[in-house]
Protein backbone atom coordinates (compact mmCIF):
# COMPACT_ATOMS: atom_id res chain seq x y z
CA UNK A 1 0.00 0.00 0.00
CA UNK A 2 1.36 3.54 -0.97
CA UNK A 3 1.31 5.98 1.14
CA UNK A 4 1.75 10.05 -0.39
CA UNK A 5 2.73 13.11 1.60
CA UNK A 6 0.65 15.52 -0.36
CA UNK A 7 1.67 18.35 1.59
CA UNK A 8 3.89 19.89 4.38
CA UNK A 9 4.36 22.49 6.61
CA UNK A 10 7.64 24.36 8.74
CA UNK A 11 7.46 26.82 10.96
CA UNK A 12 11.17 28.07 12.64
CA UNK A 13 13.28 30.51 12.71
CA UNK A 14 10.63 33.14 12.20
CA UNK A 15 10.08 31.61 8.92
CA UNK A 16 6.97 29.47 6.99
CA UNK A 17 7.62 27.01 4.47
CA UNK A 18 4.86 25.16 3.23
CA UNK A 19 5.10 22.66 -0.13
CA UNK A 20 8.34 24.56 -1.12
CA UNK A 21 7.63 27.93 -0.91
CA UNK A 22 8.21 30.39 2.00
CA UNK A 23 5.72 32.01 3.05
CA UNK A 24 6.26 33.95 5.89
CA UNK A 25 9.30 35.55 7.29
CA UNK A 26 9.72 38.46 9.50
CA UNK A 27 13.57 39.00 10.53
CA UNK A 28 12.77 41.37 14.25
CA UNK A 29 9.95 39.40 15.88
CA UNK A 30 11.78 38.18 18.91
CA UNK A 31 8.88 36.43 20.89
CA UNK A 32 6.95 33.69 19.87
CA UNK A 33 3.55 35.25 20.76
CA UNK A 34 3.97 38.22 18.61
CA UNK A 35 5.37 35.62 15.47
CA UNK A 36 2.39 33.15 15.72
CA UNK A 37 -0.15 35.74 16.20
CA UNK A 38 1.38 37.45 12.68
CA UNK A 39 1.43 34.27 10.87
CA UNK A 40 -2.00 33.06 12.01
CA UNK A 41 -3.42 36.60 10.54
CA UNK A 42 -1.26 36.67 7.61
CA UNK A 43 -2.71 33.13 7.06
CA UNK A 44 -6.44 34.47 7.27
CA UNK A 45 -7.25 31.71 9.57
CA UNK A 46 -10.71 32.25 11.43
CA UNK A 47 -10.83 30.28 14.60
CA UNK A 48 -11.56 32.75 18.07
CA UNK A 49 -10.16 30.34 20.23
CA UNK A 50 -6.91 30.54 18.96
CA UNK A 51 -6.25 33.76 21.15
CA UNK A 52 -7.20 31.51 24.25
CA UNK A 53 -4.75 28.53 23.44
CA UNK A 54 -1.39 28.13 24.81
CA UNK A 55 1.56 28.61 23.24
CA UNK A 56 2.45 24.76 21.89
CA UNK A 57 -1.28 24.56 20.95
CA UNK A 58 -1.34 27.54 18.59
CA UNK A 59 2.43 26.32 16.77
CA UNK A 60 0.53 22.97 16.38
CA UNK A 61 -2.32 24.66 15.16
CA UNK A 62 -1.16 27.04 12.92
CA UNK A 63 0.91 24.92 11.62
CA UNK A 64 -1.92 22.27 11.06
CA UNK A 65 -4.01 24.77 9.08
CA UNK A 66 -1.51 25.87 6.85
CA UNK A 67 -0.90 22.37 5.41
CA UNK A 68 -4.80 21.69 5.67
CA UNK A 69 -5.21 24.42 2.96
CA UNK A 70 -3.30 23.20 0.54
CA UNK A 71 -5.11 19.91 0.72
CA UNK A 72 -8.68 18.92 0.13
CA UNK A 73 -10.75 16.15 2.22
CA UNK A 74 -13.70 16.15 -0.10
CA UNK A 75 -14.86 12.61 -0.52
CA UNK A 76 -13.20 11.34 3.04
CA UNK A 77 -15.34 10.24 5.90
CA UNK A 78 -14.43 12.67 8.50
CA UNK A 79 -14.52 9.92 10.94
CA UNK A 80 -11.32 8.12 8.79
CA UNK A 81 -9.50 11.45 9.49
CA UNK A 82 -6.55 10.96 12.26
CA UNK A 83 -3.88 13.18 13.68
CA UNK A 84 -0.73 12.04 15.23
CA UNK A 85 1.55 14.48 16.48
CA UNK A 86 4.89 14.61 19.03
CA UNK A 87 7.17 16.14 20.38
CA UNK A 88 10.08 16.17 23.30
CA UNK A 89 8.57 18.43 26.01
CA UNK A 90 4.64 17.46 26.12
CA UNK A 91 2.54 20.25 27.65
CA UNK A 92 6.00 21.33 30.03
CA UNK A 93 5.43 25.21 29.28
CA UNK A 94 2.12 25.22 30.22
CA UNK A 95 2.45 22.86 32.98
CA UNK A 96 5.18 25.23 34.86
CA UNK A 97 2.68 28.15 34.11
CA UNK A 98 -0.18 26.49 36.38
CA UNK A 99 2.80 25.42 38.89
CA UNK A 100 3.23 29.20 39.33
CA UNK A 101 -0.80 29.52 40.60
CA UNK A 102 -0.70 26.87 42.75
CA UNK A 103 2.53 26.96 44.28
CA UNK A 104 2.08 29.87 46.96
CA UNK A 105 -0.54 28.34 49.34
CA UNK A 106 -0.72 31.89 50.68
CA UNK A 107 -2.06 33.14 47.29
CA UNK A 108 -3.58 29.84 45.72
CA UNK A 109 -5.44 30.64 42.74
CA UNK A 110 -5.14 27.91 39.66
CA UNK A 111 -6.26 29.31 36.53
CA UNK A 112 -9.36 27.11 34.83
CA UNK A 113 -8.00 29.11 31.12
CA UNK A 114 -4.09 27.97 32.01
CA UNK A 115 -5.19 23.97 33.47
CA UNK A 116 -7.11 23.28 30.45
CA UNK A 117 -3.75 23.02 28.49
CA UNK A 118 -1.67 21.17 30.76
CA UNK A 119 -2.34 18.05 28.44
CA UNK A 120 -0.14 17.93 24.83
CA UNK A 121 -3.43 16.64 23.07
CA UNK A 122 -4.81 19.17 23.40
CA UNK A 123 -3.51 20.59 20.29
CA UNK A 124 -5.08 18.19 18.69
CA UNK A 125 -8.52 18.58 20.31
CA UNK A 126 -8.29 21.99 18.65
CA UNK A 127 -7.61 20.79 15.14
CA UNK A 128 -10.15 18.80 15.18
CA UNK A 129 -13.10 20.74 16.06
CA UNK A 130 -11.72 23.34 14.05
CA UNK A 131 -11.92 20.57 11.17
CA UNK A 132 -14.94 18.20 12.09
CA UNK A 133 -12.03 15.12 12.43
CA UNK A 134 -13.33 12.16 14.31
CA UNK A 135 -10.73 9.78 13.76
CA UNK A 136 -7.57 8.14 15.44
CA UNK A 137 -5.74 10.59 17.25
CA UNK A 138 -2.68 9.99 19.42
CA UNK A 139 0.44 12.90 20.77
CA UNK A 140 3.87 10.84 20.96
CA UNK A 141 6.29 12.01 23.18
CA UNK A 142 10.10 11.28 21.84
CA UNK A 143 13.55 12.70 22.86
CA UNK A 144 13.86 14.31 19.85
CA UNK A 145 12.20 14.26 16.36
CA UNK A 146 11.55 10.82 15.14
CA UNK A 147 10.34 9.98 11.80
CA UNK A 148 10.53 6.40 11.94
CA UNK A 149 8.02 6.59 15.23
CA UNK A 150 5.48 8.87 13.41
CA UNK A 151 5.90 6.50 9.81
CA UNK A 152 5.16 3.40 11.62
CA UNK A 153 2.51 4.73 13.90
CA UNK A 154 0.59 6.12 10.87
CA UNK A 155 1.38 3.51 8.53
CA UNK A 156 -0.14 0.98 11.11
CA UNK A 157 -3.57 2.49 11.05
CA UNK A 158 -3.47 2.97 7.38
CA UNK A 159 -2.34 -0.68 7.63
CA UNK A 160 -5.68 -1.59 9.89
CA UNK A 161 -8.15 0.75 7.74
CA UNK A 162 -8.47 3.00 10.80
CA UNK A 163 -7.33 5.93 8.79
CA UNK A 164 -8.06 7.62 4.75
CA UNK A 165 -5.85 10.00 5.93
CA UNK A 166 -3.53 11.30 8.63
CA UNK A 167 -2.30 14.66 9.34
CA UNK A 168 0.96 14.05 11.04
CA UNK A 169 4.05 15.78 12.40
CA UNK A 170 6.09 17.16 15.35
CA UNK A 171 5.22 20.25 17.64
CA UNK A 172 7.96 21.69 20.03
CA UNK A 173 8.36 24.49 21.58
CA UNK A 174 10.87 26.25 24.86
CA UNK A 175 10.24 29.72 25.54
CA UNK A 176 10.48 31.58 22.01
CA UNK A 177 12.07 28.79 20.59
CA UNK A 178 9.91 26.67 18.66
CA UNK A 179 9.79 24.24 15.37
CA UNK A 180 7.00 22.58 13.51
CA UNK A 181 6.45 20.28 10.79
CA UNK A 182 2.99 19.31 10.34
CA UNK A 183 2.44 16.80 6.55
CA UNK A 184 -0.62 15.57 5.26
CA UNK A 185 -0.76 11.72 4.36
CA UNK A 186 -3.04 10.14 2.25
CA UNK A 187 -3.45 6.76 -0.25
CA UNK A 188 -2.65 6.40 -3.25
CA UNK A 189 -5.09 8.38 -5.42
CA UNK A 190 -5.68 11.08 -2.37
CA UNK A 191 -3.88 14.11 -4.04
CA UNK A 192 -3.95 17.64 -3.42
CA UNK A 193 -4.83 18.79 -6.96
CA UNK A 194 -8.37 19.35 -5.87
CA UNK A 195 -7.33 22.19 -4.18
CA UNK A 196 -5.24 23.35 -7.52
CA UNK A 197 -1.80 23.32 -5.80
CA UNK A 198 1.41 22.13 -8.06
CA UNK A 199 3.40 20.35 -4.92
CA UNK A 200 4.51 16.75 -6.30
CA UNK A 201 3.21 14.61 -3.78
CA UNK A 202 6.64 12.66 -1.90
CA UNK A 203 5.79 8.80 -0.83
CA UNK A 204 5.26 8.74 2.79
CA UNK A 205 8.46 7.84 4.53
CA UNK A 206 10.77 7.93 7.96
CA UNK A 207 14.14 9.34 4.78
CA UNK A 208 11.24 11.70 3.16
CA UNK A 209 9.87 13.21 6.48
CA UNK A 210 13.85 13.53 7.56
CA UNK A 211 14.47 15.57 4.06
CA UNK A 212 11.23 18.05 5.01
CA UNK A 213 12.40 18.55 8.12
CA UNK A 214 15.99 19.46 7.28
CA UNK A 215 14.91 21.82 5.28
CA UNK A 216 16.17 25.03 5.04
């Protein structure tokens, strides 16, 4: 069975790249929040919450929704729709953020807004309201990027028919240093010329996934 990334996104270094082409650098934004919060309306993505979401929540989301329009999931039961994403640090950002409300028994005040994202799926629960996806979903944790982890894990549910399609990829963030590579996988046959986009779709592999996210 052949598997196709169809298409891919990068966010680092205060940089997008998606299929190829860069689209979206800005050389003086030193903190994350301001950089996300320019690519997400540069991007014309509509999605309130997003102001609301942590930090590793709106890189994985951002980053999500920039490959998801390049692609098209007409004719795919949304419930055949997974997500698998990882990273190194899980939710750790946003875990020592609600360590800071509850740590002072004096002045104990945990933050509903802040608690709600002390879980690295949550990312994911975002994406896929934002998207209607009821499939598979999983958040990997690895020491460091790991295609062959991700390629297995998706290939098995392809492999079970648990999946039509996957988006995949790796979310990591530390203070305002951050990278992202989200890629949408799909069978044979699943290509992104419905949504009239010229990327040549790369066979879904640990060596191909490597090559995206070496990119520079």
């Amino acid at each position: 069975m052949d598997l196709y990334i169809t298409s891919y996104c990068l966010v680092r270094d205060n940089r997008v790249v998606v299929n190829d082409r860069l689209v979206f650098y800005q050389e003086n934004i030193l903190k994350f929040a301001d950089f996300i919060k320019a690519v997400y309306q540069q991007g014309q993505i509509n999605y309130p919450k997003f102001y609301k979401m942590d930090a590793i929540s709106k890189l994985g989301f951002v980053a999500a929704e920039l490959v998801l329009k390049e692609t098209s999931t007409e004719g795919l039961d949304s419930g055949a729709i997974g997500v698998v994403l990882s990273n190194a640090s899980s939710s750790l950002v946003t875990d020592i953020a609600h360590n800071e409300t509850i740590k002072d028994r004096n002045g104990y005040f945990p933050s509903p807004s802040v608690f709600v994202y002390t879980l690295p799926n949550i990312v994911i629960g975002e994406i896929c309201i934002k998207n209607h996806f009821k499939g598979e979903n999983v958040f990997l944790i690895s020491e460091s990027f790991n295609a062959r982890l991700l390629h297995d894990y998706v290939g098995e549910l392809f492999e079970n028919g648990r999946v039509d399609a996957c988006l995949c990829g790796w979310t990591e963030l530390n203070g305002d240093i951050f990278n992202a590579m989200t890629v949408w996988v799909t069978r044979a046959g699943f290509t992104n010329s419905e949504a009239g986009q010229s990327y040549r779709p790369l066979l879904f592999s640990a060596e191909n996934m490597n090559v995206i996210m070496s990119h520079n």
